[in-house]
C-alpha atoms as a PDB file:
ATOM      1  CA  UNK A   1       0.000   0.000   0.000  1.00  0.00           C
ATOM      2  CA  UNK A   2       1.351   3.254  -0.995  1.00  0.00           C
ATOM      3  CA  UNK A   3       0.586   7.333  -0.900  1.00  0.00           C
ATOM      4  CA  UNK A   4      -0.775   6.924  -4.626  1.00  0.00           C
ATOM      5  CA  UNK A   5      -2.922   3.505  -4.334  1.00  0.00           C
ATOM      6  CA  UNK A   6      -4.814   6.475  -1.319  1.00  0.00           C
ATOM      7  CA  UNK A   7      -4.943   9.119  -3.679  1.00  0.00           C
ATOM      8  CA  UNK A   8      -6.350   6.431  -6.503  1.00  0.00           C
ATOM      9  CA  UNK A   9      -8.952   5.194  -4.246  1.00  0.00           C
ATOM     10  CA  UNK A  10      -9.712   8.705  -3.596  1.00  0.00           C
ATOM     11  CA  UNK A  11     -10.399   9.875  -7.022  1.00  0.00           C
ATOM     12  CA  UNK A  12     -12.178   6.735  -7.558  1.00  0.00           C
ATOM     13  CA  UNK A  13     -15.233   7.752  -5.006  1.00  0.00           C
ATOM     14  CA  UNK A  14     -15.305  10.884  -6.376  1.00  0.00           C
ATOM     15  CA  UNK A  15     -15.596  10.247 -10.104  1.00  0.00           C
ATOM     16  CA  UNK A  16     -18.383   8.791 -11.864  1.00  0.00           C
ATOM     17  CA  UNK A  17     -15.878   5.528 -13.424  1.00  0.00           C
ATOM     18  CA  UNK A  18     -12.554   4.466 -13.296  1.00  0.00           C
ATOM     19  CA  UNK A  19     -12.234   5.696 -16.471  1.00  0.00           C
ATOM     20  CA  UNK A  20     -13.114   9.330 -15.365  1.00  0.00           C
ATOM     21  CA  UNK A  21     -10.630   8.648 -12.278  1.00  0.00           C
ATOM     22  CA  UNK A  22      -8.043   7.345 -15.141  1.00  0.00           C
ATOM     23  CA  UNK A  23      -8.082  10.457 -17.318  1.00  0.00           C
ATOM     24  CA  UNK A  24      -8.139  12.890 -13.844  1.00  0.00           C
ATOM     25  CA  UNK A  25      -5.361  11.308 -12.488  1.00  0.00           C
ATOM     26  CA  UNK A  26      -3.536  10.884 -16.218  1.00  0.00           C
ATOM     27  CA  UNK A  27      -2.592   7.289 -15.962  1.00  0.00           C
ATOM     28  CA  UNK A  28      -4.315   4.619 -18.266  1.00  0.00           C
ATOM     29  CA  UNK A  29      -7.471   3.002 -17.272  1.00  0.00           C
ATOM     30  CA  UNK A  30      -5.855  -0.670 -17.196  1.00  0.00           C
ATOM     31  CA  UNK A  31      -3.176   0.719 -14.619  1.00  0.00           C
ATOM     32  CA  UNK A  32      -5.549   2.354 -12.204  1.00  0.00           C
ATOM     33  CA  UNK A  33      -7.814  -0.815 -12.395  1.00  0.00           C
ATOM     34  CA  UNK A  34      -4.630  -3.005 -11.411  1.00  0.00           C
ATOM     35  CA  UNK A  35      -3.642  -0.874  -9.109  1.00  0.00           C
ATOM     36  CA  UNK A  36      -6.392  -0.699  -6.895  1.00  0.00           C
ATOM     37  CA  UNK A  37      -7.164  -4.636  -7.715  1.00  0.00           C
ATOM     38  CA  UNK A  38      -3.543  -4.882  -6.175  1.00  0.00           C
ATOM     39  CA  UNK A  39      -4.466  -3.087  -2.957  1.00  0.00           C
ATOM     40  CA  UNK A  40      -7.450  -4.882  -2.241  1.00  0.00           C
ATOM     41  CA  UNK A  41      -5.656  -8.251  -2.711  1.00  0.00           C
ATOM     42  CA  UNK A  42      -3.108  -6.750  -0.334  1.00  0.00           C
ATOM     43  CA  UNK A  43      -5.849  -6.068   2.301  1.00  0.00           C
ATOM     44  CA  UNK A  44      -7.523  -8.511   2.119  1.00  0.00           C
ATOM     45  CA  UNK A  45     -11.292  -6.475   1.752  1.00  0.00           C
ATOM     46  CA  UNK A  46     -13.243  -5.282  -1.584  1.00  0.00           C
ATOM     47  CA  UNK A  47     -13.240  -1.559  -1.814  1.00  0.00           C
ATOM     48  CA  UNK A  48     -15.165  -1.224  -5.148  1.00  0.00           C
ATOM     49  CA  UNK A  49     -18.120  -3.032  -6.293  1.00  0.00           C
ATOM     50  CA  UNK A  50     -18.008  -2.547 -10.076  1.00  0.00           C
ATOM     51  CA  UNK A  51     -21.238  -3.749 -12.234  1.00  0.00           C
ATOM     52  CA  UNK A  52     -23.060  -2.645 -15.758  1.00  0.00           C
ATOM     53  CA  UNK A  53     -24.107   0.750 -13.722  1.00  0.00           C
ATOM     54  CA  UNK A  54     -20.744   1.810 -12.715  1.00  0.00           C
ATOM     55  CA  UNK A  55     -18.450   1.636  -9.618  1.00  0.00           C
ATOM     56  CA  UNK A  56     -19.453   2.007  -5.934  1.00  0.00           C
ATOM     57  CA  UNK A  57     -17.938   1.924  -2.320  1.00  0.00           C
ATOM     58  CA  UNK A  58     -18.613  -1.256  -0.044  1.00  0.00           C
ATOM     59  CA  UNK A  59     -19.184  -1.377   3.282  1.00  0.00           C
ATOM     60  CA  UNK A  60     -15.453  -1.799   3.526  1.00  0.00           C
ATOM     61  CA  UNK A  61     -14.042   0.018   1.140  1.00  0.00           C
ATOM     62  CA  UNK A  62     -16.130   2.912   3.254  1.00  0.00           C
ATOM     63  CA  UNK A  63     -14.867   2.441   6.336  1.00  0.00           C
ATOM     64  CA  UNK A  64     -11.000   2.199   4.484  1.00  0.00           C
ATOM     65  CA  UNK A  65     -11.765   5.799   2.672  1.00  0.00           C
ATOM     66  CA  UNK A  66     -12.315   7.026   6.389  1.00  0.00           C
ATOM     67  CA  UNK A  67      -8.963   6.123   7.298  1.00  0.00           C
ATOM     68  CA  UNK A  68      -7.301   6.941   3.686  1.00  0.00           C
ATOM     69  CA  UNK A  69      -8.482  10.505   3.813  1.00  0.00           C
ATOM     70  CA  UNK A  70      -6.811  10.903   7.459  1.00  0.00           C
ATOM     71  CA  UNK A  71      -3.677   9.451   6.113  1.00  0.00           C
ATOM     72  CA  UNK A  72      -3.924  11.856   2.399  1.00  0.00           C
ATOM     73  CA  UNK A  73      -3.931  14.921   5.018  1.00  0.00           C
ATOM     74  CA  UNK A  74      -1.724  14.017   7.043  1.00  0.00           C
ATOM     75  CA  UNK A  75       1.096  13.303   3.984  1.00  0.00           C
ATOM     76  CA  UNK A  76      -0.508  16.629   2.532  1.00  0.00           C
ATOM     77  CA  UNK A  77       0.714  18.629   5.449  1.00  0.00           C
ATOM     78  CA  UNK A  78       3.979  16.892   5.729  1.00  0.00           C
ATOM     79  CA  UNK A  79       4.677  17.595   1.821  1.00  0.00           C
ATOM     80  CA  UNK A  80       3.211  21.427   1.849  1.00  0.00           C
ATOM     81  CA  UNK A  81       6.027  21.581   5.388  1.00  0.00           C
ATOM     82  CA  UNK A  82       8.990  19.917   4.196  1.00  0.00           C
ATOM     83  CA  UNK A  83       9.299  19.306  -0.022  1.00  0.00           C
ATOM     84  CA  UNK A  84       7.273  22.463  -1.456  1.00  0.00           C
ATOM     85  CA  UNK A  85       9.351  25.490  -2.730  1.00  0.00           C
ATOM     86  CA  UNK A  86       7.625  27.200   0.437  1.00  0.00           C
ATOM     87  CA  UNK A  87       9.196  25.029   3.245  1.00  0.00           C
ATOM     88  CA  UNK A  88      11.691  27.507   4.605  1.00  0.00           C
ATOM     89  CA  UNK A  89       8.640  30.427   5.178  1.00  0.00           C
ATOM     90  CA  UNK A  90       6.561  31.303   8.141  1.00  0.00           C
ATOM     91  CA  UNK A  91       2.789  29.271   8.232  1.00  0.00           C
ATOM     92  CA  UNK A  92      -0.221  29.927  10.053  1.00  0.00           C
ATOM     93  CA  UNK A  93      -3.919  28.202   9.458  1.00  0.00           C
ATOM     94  CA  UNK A  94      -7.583  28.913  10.127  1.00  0.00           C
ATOM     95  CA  UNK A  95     -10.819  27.419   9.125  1.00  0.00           C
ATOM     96  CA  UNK A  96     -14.428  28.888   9.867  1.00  0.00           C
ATOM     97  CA  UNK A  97     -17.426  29.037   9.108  1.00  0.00           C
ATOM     98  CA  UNK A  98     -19.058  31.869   7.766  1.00  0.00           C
ATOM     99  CA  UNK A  99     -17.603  34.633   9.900  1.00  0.00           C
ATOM    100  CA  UNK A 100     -16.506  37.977   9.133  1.00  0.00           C
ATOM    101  CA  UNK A 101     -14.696  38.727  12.683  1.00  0.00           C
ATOM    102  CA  UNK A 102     -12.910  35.573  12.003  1.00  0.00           C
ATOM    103  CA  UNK A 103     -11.463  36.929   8.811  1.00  0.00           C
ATOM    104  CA  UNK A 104     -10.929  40.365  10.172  1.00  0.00           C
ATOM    105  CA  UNK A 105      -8.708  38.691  13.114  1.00  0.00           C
ATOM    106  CA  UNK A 106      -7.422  37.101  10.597  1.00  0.00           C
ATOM    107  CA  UNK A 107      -5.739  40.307   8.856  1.00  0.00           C
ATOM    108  CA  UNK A 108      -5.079  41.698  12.106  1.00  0.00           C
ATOM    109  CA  UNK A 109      -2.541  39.272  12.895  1.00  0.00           C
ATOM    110  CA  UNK A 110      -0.761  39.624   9.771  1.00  0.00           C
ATOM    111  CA  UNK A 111      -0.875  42.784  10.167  1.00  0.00           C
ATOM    112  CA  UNK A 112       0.458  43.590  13.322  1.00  0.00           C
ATOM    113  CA  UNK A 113       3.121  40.357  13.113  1.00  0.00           C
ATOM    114  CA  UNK A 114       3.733  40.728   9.014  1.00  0.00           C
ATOM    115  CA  UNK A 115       6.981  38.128   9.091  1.00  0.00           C
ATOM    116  CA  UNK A 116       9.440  38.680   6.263  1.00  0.00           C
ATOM    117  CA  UNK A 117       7.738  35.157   4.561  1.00  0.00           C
ATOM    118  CA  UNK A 118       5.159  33.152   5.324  1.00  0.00           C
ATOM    119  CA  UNK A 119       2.638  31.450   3.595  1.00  0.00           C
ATOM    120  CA  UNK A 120      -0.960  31.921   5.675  1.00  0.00           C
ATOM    121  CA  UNK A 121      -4.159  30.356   4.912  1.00  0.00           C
ATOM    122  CA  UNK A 122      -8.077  31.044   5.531  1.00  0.00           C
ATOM    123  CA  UNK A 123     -10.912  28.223   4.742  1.00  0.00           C
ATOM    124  CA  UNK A 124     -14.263  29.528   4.686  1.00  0.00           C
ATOM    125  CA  UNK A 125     -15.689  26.154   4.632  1.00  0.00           C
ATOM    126  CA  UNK A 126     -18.085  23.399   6.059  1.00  0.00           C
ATOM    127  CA  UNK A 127     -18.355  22.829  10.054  1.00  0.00           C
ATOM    128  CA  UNK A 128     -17.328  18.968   9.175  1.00  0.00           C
ATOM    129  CA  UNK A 129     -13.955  20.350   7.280  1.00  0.00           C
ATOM    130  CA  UNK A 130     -13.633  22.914  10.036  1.00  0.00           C
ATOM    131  CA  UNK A 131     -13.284  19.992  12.944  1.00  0.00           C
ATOM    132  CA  UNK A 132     -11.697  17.689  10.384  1.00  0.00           C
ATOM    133  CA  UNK A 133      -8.855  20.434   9.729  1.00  0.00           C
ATOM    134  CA  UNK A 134      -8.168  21.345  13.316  1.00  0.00           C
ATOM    135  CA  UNK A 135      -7.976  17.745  14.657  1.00  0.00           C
ATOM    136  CA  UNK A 136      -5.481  16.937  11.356  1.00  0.00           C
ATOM    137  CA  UNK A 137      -3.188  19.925  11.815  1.00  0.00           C
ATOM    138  CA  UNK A 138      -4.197  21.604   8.583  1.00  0.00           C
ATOM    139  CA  UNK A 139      -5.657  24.528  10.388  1.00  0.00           C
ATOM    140  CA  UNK A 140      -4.767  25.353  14.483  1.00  0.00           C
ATOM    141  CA  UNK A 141      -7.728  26.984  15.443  1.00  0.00           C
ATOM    142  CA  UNK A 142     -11.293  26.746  13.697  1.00  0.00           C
ATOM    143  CA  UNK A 143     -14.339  28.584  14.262  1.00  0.00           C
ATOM    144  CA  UNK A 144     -17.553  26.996  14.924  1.00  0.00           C
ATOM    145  CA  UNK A 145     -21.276  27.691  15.931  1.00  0.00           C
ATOM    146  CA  UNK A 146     -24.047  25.866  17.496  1.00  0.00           C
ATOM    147  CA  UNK A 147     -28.057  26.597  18.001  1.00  0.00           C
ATOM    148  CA  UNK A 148     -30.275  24.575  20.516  1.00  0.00           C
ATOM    149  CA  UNK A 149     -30.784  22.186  17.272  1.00  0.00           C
ATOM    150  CA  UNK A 150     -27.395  20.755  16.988  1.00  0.00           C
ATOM    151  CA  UNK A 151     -25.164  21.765  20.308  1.00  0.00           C
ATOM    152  CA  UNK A 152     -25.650  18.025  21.281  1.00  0.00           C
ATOM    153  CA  UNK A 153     -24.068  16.699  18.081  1.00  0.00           C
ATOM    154  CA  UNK A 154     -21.271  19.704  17.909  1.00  0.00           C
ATOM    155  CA  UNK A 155     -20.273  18.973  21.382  1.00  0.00           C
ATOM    156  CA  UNK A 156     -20.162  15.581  20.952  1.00  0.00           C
ATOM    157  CA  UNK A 157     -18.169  15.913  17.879  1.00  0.00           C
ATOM    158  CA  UNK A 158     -15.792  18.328  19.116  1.00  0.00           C
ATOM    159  CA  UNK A 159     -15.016  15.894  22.041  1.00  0.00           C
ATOM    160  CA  UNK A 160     -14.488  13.171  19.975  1.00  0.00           C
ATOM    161  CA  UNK A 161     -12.026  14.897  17.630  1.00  0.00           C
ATOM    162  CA  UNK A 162      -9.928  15.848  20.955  1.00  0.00           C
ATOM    163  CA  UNK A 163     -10.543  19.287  20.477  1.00  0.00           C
ATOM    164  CA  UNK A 164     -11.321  22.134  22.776  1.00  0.00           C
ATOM    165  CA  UNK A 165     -14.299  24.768  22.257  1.00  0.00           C
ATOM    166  CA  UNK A 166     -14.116  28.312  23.914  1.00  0.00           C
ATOM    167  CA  UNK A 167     -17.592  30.365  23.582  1.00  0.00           C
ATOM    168  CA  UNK A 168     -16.739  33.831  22.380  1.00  0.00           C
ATOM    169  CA  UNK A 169     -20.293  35.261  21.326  1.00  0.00           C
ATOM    170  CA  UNK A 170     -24.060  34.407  21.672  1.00  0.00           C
ATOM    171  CA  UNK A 171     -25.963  36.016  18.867  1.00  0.00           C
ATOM    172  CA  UNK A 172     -29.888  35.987  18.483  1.00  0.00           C
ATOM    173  CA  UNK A 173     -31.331  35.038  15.350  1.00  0.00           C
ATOM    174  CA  UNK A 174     -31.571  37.553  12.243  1.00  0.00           C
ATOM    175  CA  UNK A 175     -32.629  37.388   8.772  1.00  0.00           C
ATOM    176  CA  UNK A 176     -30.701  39.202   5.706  1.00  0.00           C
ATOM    177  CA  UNK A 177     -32.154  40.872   3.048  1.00  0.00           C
ATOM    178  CA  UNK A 178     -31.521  42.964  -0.032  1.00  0.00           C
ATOM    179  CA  UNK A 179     -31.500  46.516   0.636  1.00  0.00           C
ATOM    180  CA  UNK A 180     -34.067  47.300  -1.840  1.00  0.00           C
ATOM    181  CA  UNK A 181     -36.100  44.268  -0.641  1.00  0.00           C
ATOM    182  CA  UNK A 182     -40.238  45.046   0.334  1.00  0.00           C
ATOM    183  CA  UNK A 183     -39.545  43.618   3.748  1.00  0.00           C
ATOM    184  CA  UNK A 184     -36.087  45.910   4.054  1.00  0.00           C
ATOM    185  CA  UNK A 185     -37.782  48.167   6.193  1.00  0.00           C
ATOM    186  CA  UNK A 186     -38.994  45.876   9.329  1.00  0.00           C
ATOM    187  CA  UNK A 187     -37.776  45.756  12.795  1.00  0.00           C
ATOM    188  CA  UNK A 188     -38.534  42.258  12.872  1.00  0.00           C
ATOM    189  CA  UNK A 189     -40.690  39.529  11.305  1.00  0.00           C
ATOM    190  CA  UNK A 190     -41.718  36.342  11.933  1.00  0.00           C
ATOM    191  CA  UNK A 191     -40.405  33.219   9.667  1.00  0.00           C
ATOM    192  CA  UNK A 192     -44.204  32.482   8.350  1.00  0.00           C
ATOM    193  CA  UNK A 193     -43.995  35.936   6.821  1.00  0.00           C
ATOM    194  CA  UNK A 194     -41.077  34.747   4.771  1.00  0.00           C
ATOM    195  CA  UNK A 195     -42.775  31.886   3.312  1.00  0.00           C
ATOM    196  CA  UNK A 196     -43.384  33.232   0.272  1.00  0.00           C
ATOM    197  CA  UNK A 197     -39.964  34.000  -0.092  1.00  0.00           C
ATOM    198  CA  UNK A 198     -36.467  31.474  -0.660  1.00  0.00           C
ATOM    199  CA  UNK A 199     -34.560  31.141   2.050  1.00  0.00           C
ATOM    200  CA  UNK A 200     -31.022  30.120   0.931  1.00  0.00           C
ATOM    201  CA  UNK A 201     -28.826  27.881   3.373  1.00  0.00           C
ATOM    202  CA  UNK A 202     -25.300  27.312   2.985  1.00  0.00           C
ATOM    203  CA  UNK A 203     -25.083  23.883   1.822  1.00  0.00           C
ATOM    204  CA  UNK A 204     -22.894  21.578   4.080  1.00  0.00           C
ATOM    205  CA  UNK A 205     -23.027  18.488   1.722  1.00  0.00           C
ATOM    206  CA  UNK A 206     -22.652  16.075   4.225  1.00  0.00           C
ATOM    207  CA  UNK A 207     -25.390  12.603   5.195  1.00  0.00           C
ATOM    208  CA  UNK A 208     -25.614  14.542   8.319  1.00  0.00           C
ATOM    209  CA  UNK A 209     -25.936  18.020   7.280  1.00  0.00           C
ATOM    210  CA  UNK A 210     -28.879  18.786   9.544  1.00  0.00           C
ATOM    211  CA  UNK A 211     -26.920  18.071  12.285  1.00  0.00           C
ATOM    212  CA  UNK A 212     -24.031  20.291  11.040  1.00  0.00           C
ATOM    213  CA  UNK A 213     -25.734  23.380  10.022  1.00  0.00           C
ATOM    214  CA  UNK A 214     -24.310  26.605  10.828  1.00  0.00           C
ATOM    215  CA  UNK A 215     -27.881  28.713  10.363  1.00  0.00           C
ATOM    216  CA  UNK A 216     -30.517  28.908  13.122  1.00  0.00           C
ATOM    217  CA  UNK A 217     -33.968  27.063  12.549  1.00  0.00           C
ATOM    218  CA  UNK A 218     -32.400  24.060  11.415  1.00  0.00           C
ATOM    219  CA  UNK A 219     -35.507  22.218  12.148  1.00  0.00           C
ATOM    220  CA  UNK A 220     -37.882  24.175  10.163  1.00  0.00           C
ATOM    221  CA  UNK A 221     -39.575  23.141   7.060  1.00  0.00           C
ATOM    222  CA  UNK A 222     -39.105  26.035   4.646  1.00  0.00           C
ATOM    223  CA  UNK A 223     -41.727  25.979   1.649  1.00  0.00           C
ATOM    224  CA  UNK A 224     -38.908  27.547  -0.806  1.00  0.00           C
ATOM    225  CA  UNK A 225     -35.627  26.641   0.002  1.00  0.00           C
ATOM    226  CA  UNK A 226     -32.241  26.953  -2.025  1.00  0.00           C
ATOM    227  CA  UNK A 227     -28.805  25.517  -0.782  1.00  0.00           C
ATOM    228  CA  UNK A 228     -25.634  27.367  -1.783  1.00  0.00           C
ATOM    229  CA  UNK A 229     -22.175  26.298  -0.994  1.00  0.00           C
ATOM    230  CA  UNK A 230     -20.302  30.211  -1.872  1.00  0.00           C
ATOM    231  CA  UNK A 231     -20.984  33.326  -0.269  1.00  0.00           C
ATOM    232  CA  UNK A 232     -20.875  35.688  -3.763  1.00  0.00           C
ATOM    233  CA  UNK A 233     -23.452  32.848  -5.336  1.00  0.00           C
ATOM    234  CA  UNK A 234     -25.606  33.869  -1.988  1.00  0.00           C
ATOM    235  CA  UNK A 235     -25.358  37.052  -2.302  1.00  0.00           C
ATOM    236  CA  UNK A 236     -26.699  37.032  -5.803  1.00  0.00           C
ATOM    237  CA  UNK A 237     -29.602  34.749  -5.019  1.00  0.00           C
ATOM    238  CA  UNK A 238     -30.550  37.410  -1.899  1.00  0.00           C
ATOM    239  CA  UNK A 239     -30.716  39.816  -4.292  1.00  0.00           C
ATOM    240  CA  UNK A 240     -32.374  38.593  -7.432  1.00  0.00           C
ATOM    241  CA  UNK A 241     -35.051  36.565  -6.126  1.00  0.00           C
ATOM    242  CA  UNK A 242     -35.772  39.012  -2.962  1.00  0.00           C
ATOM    243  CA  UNK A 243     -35.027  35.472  -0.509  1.00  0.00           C
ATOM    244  CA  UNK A 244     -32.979  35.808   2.380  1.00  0.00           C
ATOM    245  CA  UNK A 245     -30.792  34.285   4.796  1.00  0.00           C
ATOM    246  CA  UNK A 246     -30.566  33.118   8.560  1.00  0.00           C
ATOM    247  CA  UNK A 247     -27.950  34.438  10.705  1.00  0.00           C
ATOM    248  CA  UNK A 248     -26.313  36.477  13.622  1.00  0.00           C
ATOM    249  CA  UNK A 249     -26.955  39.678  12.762  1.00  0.00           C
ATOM    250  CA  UNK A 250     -23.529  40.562  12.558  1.00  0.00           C
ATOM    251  CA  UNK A 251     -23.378  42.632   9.252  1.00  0.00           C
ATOM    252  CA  UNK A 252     -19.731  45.104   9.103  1.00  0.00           C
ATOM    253  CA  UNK A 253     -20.841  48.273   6.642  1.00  0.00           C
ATOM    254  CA  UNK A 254     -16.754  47.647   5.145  1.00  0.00           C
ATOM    255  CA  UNK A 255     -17.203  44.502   3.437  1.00  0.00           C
ATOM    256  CA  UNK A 256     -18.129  45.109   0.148  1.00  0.00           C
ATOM    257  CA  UNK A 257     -20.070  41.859  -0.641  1.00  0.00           C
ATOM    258  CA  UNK A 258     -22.214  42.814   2.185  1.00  0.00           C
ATOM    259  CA  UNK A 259     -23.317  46.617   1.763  1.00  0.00           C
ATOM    260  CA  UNK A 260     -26.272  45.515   0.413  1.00  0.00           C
ATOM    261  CA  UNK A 261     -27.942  43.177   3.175  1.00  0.00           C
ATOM    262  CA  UNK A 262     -30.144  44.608   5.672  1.00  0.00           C
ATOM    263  CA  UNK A 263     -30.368  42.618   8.867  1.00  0.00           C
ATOM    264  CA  UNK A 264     -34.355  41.735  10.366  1.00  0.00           C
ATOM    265  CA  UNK A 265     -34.688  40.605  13.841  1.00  0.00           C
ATOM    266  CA  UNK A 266     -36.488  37.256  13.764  1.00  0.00           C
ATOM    267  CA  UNK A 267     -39.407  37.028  16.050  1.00  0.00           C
ATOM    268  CA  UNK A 268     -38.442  33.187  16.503  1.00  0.00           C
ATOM    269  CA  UNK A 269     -35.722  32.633  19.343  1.00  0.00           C
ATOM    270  CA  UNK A 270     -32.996  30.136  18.364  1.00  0.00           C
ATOM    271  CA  UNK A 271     -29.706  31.657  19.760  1.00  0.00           C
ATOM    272  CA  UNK A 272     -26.148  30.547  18.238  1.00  0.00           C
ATOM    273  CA  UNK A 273     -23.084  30.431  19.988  1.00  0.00           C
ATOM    274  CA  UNK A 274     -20.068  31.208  18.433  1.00  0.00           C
ATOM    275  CA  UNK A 275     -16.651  30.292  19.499  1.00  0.00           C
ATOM    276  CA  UNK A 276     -13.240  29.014  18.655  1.00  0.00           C
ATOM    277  CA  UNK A 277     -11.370  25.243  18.625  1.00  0.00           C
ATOM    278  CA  UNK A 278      -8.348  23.824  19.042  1.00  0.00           C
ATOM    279  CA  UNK A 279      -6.475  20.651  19.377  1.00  0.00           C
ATOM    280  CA  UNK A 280      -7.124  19.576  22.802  1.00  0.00           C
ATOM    281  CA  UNK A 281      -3.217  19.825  25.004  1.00  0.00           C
ATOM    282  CA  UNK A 282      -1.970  21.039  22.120  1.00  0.00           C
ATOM    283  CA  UNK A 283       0.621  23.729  21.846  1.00  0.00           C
ATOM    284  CA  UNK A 284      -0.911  26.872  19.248  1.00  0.00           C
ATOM    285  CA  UNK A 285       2.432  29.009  17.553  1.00  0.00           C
ATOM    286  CA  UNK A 286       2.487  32.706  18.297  1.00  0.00           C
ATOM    287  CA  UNK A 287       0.311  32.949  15.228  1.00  0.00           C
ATOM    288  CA  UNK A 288      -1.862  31.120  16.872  1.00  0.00           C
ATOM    289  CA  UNK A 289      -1.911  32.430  20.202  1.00  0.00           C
ATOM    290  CA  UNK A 290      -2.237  35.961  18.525  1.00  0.00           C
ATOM    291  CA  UNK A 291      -5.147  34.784  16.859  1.00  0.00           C
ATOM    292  CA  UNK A 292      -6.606  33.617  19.652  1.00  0.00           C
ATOM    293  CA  UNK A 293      -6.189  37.187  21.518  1.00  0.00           C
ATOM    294  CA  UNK A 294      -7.968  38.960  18.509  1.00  0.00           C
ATOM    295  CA  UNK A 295     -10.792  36.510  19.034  1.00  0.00           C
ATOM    296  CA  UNK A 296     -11.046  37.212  22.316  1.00  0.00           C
ATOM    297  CA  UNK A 297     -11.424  40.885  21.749  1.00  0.00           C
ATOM    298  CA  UNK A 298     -15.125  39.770  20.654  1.00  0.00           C
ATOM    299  CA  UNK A 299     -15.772  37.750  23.561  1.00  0.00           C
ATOM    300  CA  UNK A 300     -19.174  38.914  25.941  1.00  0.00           C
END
């Protein structure tokens, strides 16, 4: 077994064939095929069940993907550290959710620090990336959020990662609007009043999305929904088809892509908290442990 059988059976999940796989990965269909028939003899389990429809994961060859993806990001890391032309510069990691004060710490610390080289890096990205990422190193700290629907699951998530969650913020729950929207004008509203309107979700893409959602009112059945997975794509959708979208209220007049949302208090009470993770004992770099002191500038 070997980094490239991983990265094979990785592409293979992902693509619709082995010959799709073949042609993203450039080596010849017959090769991959072998390859990954060599792997599985070497294992001892079936990871693809191939028929007339296509190719699929078994049982197995799920649980092995699990473990190959850990492996893939841990090499990943190691490779980005130590071979890339970048190996001798300063690096610093974060992953959130869909936070402008995380981003705006973000620049702070560069900033204020602003080494001779590094290479830093931001993910605005899913909560199940955001956990995966701090517990594998990619990122140090991570910022999550939780509403009564899903602070079970989170929790129970972020303890089984061995990672550590500090509240920062509790935020009631707001809707955004276009500025030139009918309902622009409101102090606050009630969700039924929006029915007739799309509310659009960020779209976690995960079999247990509900459970991961960063929005409020998880639970509710929304007659028009749309799921988007990029803020800009959002942002268009707000503001086209007059929907809207759940959050903390937290709207800062300097970011561009947001001048033109309004927030609307929601009459319906489903608080988030906010906060921060790392790595459980773990030791954070002074880019991390400035990071964590521009968070905590936001703390209540």
């Amino acid at each position: 077994m070997n980094i490239s059988q991983l990265k094979y059976v990785l592409e293979i999940a992902t693509s619709s064939s082995i010959r799709e796989a073949s042609t993203k990965l450039f080596i010849s269909q017959p090769a991959l095929s072998s390859s990954i028939k060599e792997l599985e003899e070497e294992l001892g389990i079936q990871i693809f069940e191939r028929n007339n429809k296509g190719i699929s994961l078994t049982d197995a060859g799920r649980e092995f993907l699990t473990y190959a993806k850990k492996v893939l990001g841990q090499y990943e890391i190691l490779e980005d550290r130590y071979l890339s032309k970048d190996s001798d510069k300063e690096r610093f990691s974060v992953s959130t959710q869909h936070y402008n004060f995380s981003i705006n710490a973000f620049t702070e610390v560069i900033k204020r620090i602003d080494p001779e080289k590094y290479v830093f890096s931001i993910h605005e990205t899913k909560t199940r990336n955001v956990l995966e990422n701090v517990r594998s190193l990619k990122s140090e700290v991570g910022i999550i959020s939780f509403s009564g629907a899903n602070e079970g699951v989170i929790k129970k998530l972020v303890k089984e990662y061995g990672l550590e969650f500090t509240p920062l913020m509790q935020r009631q729950t707001y809707i955004y609007v276009w500025k030139d929207h009918e309902l622009a004008g409101r102090k606050d509203i009630s969700i039924e009043e929006l029915s007739d309107y799309p509310c659009i979700t960020f779209d976690q893409s995960d079999e247990s999305n509900f459970y991961l959602t960063e929005e409020a009112m998880a639970d509710y059945d929304f007659k028009k929904h749309i799921k988007s997975d990029d803020r800009a794509t959002t942002m268009e959708l707000i503001a086209r088809l007059h929907g809207y979208s759940i959050g903390s209220g937290m709207l800062s007049g300097d970011e561009v892509i947001l001048k033109g949302l309004v927030s609307i208090k929601l009459k319906e009470e489903d608080p988030l908290t906010i906060g921060y993770i790392v790595r459980k004992g773990g030791t954070l770099s002074k880019y991390g442990q400035d990071y964590v002191a521009e968070l905590l500038k936001y703390k209540e």
